[in-house]
Protein backbone atom coordinates (compact mmCIF):
# COMPACT_ATOMS: atom_id res chain seq x y z
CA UNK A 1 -30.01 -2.61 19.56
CA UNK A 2 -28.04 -5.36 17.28
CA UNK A 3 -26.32 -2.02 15.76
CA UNK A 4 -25.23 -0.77 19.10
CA UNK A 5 -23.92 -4.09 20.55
CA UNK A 6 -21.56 -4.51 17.53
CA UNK A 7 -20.44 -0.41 18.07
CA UNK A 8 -19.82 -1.71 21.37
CA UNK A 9 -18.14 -5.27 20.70
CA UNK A 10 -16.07 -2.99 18.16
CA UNK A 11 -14.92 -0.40 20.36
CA UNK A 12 -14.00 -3.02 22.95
CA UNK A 13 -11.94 -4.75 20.47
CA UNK A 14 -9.88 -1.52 19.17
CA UNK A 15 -9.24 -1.17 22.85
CA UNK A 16 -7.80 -4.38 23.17
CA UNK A 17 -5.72 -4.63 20.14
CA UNK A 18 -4.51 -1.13 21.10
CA UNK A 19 -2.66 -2.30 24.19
CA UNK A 20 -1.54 -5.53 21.97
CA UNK A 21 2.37 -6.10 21.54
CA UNK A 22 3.09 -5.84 18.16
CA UNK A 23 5.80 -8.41 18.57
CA UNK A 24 3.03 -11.33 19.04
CA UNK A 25 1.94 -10.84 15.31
CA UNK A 26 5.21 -10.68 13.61
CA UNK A 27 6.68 -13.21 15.49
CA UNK A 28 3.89 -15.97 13.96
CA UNK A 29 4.51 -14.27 10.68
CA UNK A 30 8.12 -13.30 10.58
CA UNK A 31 10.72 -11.84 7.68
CA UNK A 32 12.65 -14.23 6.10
CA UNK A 33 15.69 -13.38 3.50
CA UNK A 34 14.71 -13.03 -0.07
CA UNK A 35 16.71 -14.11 -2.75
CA UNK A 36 15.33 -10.75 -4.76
CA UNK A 37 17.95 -8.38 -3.93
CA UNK A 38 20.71 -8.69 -1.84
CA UNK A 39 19.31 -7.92 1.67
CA UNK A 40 15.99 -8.00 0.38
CA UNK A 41 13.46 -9.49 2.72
CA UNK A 42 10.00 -11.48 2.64
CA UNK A 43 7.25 -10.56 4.52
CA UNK A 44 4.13 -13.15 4.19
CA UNK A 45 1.01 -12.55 7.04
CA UNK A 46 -2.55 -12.57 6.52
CA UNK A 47 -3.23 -9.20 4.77
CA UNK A 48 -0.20 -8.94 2.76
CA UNK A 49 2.95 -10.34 1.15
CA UNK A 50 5.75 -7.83 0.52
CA UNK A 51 9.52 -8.32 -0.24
CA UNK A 52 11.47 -5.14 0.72
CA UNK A 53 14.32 -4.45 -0.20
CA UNK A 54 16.08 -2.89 3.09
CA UNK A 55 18.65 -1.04 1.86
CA UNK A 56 16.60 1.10 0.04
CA UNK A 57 13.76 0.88 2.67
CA UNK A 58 10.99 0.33 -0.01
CA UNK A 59 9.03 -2.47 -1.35
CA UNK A 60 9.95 -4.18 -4.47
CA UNK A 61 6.30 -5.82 -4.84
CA UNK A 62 3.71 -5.90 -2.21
CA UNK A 63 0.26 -8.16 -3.11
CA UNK A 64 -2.95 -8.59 -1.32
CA UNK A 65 -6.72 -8.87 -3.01
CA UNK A 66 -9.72 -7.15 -2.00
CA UNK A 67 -13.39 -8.83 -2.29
CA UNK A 68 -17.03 -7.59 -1.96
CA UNK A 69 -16.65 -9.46 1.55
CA UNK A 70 -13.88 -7.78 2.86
CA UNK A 71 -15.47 -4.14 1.45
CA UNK A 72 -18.78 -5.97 3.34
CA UNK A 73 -16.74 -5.95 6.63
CA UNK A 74 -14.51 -2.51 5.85
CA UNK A 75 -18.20 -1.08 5.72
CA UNK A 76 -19.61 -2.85 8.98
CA UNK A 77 -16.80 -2.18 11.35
CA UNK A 78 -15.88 0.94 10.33
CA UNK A 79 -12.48 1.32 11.75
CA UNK A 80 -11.33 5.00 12.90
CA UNK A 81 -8.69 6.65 11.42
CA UNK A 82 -7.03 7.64 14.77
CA UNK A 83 -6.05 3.61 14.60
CA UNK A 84 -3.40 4.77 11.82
CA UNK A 85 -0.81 4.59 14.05
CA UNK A 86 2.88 4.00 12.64
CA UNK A 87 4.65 1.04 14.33
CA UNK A 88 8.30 -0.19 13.66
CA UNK A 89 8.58 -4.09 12.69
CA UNK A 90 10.21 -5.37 15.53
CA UNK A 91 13.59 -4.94 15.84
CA UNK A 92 13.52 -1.76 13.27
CA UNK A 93 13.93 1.74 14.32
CA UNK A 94 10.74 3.94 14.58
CA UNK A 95 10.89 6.22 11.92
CA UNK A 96 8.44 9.15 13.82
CA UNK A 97 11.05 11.28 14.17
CA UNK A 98 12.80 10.47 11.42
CA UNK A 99 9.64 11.88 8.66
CA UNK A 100 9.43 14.64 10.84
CA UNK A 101 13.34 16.02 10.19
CA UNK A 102 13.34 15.26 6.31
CA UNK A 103 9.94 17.64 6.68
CA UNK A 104 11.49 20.50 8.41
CA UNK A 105 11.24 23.73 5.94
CA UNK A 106 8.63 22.28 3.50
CA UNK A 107 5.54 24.44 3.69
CA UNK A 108 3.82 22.98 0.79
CA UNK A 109 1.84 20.31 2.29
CA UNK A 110 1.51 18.46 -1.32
CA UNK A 111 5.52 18.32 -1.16
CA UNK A 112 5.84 16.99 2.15
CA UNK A 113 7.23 13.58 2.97
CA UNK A 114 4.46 11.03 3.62
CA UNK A 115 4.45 7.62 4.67
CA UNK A 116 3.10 6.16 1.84
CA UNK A 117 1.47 2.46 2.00
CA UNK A 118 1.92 -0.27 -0.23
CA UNK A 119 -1.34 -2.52 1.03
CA UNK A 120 -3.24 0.58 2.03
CA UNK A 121 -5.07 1.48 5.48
CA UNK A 122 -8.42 0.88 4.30
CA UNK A 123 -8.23 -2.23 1.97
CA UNK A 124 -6.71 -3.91 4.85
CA UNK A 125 -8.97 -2.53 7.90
CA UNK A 126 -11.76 -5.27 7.07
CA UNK A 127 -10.42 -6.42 10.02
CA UNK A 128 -9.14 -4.09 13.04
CA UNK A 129 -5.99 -6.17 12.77
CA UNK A 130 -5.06 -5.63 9.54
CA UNK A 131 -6.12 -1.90 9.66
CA UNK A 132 -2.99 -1.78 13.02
CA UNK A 133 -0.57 -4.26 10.91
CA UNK A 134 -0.69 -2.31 8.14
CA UNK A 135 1.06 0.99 9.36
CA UNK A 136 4.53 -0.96 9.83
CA UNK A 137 7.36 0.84 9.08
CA UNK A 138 8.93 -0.35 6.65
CA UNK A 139 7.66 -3.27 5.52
CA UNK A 140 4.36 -1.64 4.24
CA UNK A 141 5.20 1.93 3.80
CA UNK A 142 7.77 4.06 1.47
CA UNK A 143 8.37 7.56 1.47
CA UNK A 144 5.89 8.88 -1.04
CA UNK A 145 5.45 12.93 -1.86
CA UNK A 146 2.12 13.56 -0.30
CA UNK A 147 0.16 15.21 -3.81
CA UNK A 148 0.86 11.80 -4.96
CA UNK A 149 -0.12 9.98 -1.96
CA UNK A 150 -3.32 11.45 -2.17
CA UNK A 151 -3.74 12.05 -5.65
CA UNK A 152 -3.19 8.99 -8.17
CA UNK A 153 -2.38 6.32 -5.57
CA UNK A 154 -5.71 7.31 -3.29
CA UNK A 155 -7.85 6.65 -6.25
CA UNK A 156 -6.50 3.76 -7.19
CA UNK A 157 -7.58 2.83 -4.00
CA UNK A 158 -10.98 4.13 -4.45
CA UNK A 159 -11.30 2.50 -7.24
CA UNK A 160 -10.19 -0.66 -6.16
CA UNK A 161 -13.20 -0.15 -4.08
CA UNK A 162 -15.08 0.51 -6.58
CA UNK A 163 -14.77 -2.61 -8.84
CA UNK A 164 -15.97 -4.90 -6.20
CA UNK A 165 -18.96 -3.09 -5.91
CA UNK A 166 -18.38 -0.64 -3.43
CA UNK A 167 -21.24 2.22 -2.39
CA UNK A 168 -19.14 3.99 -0.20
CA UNK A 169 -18.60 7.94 -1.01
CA UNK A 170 -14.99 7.22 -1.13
CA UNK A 171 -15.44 4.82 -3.95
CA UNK A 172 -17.36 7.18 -5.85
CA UNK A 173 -15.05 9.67 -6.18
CA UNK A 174 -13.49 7.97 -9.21
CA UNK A 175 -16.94 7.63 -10.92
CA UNK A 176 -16.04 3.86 -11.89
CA UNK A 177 -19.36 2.25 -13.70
CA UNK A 178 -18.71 -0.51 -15.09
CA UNK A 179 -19.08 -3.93 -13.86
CA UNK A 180 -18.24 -5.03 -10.44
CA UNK A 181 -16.11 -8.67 -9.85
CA UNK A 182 -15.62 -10.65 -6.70
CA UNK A 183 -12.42 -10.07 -6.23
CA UNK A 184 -9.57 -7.71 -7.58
CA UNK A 185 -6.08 -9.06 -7.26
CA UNK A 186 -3.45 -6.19 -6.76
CA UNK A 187 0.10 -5.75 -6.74
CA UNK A 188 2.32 -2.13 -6.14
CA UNK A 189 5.88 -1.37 -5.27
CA UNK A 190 8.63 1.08 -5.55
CA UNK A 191 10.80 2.01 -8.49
CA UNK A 192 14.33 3.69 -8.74
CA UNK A 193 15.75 6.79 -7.01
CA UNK A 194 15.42 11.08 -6.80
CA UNK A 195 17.82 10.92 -3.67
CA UNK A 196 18.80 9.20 -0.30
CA UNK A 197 17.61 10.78 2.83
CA UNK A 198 19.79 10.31 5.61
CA UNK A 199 18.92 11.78 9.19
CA UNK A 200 19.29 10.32 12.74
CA UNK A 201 20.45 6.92 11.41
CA UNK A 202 18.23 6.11 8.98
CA UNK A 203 18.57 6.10 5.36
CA UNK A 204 15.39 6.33 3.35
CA UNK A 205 15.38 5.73 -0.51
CA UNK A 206 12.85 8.72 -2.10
CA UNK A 207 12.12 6.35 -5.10
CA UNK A 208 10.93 7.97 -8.72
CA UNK A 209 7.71 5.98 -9.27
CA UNK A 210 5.21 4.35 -7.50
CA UNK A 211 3.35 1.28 -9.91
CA UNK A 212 0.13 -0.34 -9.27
CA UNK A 213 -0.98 -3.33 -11.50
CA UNK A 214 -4.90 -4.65 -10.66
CA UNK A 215 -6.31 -7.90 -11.69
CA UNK A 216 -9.84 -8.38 -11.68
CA UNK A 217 -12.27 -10.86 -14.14
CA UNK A 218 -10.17 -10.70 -17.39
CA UNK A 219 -9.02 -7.02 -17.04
CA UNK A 220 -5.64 -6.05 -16.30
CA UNK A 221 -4.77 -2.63 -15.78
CA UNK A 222 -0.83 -1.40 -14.89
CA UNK A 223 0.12 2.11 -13.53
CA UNK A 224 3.29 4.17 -13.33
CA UNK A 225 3.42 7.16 -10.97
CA UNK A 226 5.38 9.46 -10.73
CA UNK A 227 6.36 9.94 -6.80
CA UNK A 228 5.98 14.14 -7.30
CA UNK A 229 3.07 16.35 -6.83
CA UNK A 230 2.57 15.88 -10.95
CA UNK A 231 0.71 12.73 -10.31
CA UNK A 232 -1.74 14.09 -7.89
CA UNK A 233 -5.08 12.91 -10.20
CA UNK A 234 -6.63 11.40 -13.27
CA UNK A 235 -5.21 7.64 -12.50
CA UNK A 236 -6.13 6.64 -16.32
CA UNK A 237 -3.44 9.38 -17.52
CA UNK A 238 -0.72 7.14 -15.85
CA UNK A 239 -2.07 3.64 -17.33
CA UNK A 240 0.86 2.03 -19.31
CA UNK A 241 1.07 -1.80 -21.23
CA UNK A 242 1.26 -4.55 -18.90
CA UNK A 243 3.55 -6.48 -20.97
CA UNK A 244 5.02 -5.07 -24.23
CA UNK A 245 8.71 -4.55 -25.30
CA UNK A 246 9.81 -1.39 -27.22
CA UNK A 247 13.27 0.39 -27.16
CA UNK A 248 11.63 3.37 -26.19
CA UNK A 249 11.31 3.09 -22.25
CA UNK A 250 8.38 4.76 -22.01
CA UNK A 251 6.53 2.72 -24.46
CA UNK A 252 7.80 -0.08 -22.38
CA UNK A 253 5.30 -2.54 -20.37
CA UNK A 254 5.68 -2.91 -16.74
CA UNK A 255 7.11 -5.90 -16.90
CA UNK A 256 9.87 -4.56 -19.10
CA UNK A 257 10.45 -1.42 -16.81
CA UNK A 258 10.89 -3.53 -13.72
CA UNK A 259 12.50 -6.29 -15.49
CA UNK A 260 9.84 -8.98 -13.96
CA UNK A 261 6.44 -9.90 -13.54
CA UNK A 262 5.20 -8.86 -10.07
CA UNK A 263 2.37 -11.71 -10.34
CA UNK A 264 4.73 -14.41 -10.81
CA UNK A 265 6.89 -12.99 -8.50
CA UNK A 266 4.22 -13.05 -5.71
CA UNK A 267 1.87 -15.36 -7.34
CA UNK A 268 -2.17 -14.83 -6.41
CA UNK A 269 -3.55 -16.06 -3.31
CA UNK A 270 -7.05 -17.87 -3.34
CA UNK A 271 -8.58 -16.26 -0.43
């Protein structure tokens, strides 16, 4: 019976939130100009802090953390994935049509344009919320090749997951067994260019890498992927230095490749 009242409750709430104006959130929580980039923005809510730069339309860093609570509540309420629904951030233009022009012709589903996230669906949907908040164009999403979107970047998801002690078949997929921590502290982002696309008004940066660097206990672990369908598994294969110089680039540390430190740049939050 307790079961089916919090279905219920749940189901009641998605409702609710559904017919919520997006505006409300944003406008407790609103963009202000970062002194990043020119035109880059700062985005600082409850589930995530992002600057963007918005010229390019990508994120320069994005952080959040995930705990064993918040996998706890992920697990309990169980959030449908029909509640991935794309919103602009107010004021922006809704990009719906816009991914499905620059996908025209593309049969390969692994090479199509997806709408990648920075703070993904599921590390966010411990509460319904943050599962809705964080499917905003384009303050939490980049255009990401889709092999990669749900290759590499999915299992560092998974195994973000994993490391707090997730049981979930998802977080199994990466076969993590090592020790679990209360809390992993994560950072991701965009990095340089394959091409512009420009349809209908909007101009969309497709960048050349998406990097992921995890904090958790007194590991840290820093990833460079490729945005292409090359990238599509075997996260480890992608793990680079977090910090180490070298005049080769790619024996470079990510700190050296993006020319800061995406932890001091967004510095960890306590919660």
């Amino acid at each position: 019976m307790k079961k089916l009242i919090l279905l219920l409750i749940g189901a009641l709430a998605c409702q609710i939130l559904a017919a919520q104006d997006i505006k409300a959130f944003y406008a407790k929580y609103p963009r202000v100009p970062s002194g990043q980039c020119a035109g880059c923005t700062l985005e600082v809510n409850p589930y995530f802090s992002t600057i963007t730069d918005e010229k390019l339309g990508q994120a320069v860093v994005t952080y959040a953390n995930y705990t064993s609570q918040k996998e706890a509540q992920v697990v309990q309420l169980k959030v449908s994935e029909s509640k991935r629904h794309w919103q602009p951030y107010p004021g922006d233009p809704d990009e719906t049509k816009f991914y499905t022009d620059i996908n025209k012709g593309i049969t390969n589903s692994q090479m199509k344009y997806a709408k990648g996230h920075y703070a993904a669906f599921i590390l966010c949907a411990y509460t319904l919320e943050g599962a809705v908040i964080s499917c905003t164009y384009k303050i939490n999403e980049g255009v990401e090749i889709q092999g990669q979107n749900e290759g590499t970047e999915l299992e560092v998801e998974q195994l973000t997951r994993a490391l707090v002690g997730s049981t979930s078949k998802d977080a199994k997929k990466v076969h993590y067994t090592g020790p679990t921590y209360p809390k992993v502290d994560y950072w991701k982002g965009s990095w340089g260019s394959k091409k512009l696309l420009d349809t209908n008004g909007i101009s969309r940066n497709l960048s050349a890498v998406y990097w992921n660097l995890l904090k958790y206990g007194d590991q840290v672990h820093a990833y460079w992927f490729p945005n292409d369908i090359s990238a599509s598994s075997a996260y480890g294969n992608y793990e680079i230095p977090y910090d180490h110089e070298d005049a080769d680039f790619n024996k470079k540390g990510l700190i050296q490749r993006l020319g800061f430190d995406p932890a001091q740049l967004i510095k960890p939050a306590n919660n």
